[in-house]
PDB file of N, CA and C in Angstrom:
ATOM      1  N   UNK A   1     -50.556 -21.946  65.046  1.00  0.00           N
ATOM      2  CA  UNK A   1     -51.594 -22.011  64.045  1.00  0.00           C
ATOM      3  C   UNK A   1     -52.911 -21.466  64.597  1.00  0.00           C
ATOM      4  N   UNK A   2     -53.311 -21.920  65.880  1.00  0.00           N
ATOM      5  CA  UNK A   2     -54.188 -21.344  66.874  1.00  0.00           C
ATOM      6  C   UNK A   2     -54.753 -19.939  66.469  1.00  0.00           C
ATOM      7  N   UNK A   3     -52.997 -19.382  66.803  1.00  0.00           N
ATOM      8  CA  UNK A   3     -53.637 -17.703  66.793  1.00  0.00           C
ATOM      9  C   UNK A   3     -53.437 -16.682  65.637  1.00  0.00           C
ATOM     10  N   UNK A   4     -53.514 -17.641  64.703  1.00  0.00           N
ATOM     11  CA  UNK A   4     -53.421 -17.374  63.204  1.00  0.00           C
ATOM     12  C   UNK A   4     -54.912 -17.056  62.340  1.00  0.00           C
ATOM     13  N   UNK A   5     -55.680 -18.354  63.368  1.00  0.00           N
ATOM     14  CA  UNK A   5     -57.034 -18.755  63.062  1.00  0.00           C
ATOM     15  C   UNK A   5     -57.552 -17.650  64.105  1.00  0.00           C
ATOM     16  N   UNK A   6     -57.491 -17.080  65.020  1.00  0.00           N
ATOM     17  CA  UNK A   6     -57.603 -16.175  66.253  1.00  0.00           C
ATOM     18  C   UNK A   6     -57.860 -14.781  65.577  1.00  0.00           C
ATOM     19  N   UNK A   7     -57.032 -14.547  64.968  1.00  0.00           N
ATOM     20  CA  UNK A   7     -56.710 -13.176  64.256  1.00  0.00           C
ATOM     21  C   UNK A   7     -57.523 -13.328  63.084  1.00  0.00           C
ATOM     22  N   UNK A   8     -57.833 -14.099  62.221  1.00  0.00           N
ATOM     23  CA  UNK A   8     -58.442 -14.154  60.920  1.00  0.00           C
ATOM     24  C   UNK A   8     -59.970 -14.312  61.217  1.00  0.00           C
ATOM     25  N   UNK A   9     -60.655 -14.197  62.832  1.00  0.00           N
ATOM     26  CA  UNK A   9     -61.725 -14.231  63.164  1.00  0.00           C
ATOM     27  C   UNK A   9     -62.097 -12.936  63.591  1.00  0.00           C
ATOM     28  N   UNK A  10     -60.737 -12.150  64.068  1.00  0.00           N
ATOM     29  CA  UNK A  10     -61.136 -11.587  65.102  1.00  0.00           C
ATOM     30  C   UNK A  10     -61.401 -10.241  63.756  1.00  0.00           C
ATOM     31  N   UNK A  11     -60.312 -10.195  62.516  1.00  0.00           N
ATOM     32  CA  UNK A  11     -60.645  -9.659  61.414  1.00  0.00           C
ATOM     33  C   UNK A  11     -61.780  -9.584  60.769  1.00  0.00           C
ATOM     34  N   UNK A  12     -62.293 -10.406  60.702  1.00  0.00           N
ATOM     35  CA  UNK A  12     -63.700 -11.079  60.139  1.00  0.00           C
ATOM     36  C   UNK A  12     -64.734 -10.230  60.810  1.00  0.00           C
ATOM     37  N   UNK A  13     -65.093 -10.298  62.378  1.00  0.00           N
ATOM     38  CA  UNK A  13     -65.465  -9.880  62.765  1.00  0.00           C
ATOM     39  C   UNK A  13     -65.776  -8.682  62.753  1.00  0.00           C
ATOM     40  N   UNK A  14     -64.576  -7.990  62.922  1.00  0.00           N
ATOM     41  CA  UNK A  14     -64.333  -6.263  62.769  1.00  0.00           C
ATOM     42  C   UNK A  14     -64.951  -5.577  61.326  1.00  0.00           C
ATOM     43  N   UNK A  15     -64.678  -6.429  60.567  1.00  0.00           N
ATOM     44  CA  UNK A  15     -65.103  -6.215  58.769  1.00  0.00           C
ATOM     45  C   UNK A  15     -66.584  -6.254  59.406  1.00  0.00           C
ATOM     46  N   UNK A  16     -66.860  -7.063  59.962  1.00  0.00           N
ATOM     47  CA  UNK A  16     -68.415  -7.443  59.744  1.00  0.00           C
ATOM     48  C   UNK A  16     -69.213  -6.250  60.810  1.00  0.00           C
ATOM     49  N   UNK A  17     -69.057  -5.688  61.575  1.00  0.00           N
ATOM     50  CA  UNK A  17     -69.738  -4.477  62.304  1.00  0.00           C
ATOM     51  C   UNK A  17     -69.138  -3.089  61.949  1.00  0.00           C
ATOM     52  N   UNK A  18     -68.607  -3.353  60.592  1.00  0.00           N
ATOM     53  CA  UNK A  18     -67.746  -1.815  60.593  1.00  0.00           C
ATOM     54  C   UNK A  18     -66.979  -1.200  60.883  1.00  0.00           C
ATOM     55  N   UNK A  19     -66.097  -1.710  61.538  1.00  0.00           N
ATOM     56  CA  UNK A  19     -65.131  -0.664  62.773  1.00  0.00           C
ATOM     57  C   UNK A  19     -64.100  -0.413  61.487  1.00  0.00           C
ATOM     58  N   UNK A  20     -64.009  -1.192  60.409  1.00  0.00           N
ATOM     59  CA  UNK A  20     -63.066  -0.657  59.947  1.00  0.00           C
ATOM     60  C   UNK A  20     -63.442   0.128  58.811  1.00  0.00           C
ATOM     61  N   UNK A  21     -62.660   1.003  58.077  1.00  0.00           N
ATOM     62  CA  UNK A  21     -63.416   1.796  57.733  1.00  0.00           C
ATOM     63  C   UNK A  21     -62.229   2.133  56.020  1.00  0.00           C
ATOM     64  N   UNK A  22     -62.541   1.791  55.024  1.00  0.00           N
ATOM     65  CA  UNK A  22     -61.833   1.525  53.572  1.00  0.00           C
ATOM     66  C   UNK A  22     -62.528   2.285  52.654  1.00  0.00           C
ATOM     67  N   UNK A  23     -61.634   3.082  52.100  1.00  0.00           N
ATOM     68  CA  UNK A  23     -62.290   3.858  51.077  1.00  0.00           C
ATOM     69  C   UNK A  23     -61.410   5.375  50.150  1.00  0.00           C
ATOM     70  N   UNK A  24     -61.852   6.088  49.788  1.00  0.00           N
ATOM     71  CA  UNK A  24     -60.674   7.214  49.191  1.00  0.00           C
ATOM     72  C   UNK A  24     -60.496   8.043  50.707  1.00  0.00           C
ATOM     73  N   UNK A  25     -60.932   8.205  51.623  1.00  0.00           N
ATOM     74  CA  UNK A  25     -60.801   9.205  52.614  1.00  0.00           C
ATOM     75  C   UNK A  25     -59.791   8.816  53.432  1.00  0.00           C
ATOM     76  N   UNK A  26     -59.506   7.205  53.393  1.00  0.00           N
ATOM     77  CA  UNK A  26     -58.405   6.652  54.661  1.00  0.00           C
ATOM     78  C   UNK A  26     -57.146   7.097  53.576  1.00  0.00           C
ATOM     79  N   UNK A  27     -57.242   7.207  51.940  1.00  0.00           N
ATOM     80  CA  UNK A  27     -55.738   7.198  51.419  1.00  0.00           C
ATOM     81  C   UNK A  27     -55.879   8.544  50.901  1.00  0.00           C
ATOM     82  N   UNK A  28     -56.328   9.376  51.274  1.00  0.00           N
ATOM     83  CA  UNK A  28     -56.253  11.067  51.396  1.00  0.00           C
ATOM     84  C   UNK A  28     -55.358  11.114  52.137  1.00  0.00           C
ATOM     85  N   UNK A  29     -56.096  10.593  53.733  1.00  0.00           N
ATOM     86  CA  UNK A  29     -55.302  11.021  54.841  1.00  0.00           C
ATOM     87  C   UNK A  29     -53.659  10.828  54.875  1.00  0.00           C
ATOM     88  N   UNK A  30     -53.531   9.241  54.180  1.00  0.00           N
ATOM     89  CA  UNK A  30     -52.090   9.284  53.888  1.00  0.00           C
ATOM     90  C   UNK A  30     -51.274  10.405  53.178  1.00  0.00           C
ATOM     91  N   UNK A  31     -52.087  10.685  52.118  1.00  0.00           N
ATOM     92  CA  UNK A  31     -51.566  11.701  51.321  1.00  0.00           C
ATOM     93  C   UNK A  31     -50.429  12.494  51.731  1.00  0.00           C
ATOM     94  N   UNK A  32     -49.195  12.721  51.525  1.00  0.00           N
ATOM     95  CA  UNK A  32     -48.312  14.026  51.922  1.00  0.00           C
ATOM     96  C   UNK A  32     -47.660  13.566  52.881  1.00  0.00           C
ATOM     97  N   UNK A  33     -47.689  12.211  53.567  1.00  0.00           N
ATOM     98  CA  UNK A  33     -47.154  11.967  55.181  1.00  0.00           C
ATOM     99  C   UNK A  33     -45.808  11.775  54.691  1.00  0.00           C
ATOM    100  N   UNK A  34     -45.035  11.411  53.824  1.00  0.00           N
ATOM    101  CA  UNK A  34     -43.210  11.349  54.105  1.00  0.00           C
ATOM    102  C   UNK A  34     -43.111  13.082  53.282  1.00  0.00           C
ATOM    103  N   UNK A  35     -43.918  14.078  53.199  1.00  0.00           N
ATOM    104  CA  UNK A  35     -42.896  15.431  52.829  1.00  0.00           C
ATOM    105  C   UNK A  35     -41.869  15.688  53.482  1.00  0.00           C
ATOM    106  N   UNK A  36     -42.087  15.773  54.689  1.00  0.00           N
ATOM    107  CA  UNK A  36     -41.208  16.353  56.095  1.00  0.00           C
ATOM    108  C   UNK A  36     -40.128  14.595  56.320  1.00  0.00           C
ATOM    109  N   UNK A  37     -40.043  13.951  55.912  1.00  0.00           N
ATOM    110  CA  UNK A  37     -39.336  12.415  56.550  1.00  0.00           C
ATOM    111  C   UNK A  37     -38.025  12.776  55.832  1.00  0.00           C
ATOM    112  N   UNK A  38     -36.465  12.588  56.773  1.00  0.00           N
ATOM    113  CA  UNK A  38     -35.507  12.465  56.673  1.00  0.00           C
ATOM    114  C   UNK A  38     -35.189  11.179  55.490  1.00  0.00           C
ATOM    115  N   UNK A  39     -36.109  10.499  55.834  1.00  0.00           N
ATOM    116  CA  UNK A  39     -35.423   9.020  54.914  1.00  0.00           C
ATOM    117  C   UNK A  39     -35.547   9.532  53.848  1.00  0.00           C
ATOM    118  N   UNK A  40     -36.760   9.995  53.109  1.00  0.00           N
ATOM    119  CA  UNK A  40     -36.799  10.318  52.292  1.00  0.00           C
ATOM    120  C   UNK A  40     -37.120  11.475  51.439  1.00  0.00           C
ATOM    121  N   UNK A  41     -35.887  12.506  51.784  1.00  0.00           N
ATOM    122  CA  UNK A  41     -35.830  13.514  50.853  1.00  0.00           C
ATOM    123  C   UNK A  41     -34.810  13.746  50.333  1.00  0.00           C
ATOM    124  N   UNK A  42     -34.252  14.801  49.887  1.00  0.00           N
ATOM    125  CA  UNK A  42     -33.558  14.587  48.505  1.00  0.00           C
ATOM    126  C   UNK A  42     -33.657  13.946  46.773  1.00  0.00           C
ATOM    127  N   UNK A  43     -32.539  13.586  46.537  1.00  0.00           N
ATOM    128  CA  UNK A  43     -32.444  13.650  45.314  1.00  0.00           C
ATOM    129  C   UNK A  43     -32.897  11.700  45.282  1.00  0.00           C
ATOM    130  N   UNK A  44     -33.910  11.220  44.414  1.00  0.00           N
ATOM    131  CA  UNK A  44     -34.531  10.231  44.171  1.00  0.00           C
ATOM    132  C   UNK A  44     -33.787   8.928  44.035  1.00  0.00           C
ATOM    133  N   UNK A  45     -32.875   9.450  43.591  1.00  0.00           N
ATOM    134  CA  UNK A  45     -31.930   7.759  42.663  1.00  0.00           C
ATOM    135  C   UNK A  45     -31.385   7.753  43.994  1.00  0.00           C
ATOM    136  N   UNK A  46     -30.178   8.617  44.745  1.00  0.00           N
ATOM    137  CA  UNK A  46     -30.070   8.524  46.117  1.00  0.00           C
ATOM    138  C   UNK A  46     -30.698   7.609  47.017  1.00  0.00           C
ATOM    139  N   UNK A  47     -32.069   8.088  47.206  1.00  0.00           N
ATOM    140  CA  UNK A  47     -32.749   7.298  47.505  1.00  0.00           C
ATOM    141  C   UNK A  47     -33.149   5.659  47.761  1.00  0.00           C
ATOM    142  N   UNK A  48     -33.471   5.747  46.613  1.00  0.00           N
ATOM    143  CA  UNK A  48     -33.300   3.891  46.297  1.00  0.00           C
ATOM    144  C   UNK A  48     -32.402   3.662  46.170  1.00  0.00           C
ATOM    145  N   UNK A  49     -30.788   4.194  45.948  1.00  0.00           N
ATOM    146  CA  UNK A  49     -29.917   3.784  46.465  1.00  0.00           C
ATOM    147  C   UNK A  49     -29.689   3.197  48.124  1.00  0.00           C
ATOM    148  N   UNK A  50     -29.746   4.198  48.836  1.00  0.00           N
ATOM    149  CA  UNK A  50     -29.687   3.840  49.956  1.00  0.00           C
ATOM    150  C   UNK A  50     -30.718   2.528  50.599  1.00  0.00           C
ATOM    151  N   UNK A  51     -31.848   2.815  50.302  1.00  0.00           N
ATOM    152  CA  UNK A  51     -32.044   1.803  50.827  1.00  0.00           C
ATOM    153  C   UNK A  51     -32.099   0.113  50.453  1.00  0.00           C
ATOM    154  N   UNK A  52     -31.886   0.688  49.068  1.00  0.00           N
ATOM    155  CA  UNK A  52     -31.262  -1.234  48.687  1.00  0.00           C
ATOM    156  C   UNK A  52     -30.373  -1.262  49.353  1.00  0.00           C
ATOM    157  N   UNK A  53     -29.173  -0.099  49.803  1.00  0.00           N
ATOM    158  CA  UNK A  53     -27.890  -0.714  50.402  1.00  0.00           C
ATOM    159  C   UNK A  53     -28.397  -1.593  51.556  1.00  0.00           C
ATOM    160  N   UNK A  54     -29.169  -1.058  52.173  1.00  0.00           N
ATOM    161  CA  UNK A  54     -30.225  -1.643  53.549  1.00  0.00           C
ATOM    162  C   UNK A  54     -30.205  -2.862  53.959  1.00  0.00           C
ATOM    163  N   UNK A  55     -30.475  -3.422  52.976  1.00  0.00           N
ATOM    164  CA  UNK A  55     -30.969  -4.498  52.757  1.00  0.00           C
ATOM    165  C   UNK A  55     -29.936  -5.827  52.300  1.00  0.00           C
ATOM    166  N   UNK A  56     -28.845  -5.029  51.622  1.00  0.00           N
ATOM    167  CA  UNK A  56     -27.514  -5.690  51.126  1.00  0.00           C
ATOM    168  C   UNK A  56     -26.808  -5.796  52.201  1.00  0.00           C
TER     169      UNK A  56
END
């Protein structure tokens, strides 16, 4: 529980001097990152096929 409360300070903190940094420019950067990913290319239904199997 300790380092539950540890982490939710140490968050706090970070929010509070800026380091982190939220906004349209961090989910730009995501933008486009699985084009090139094996998991997921091809044909769509495939797709979520497979990985519910995953999970089954």
């Amino acid at each position: 529980m300790r380092s539950i409360l540890d982490f939710a300070e140490f968050l706090q903190k970070k929010w509070a001097v800026g380091e982190v940094s939220v906004g349209k420019e961090m989910l730009i950067e995501l933008a486009g990152g699985l084009e090139n990913s094996k998991t997921f290319s091809g044909d769509m239904i495939e797709i979520q096929k497979r990985l519910r199997d995953e999970w089954e």
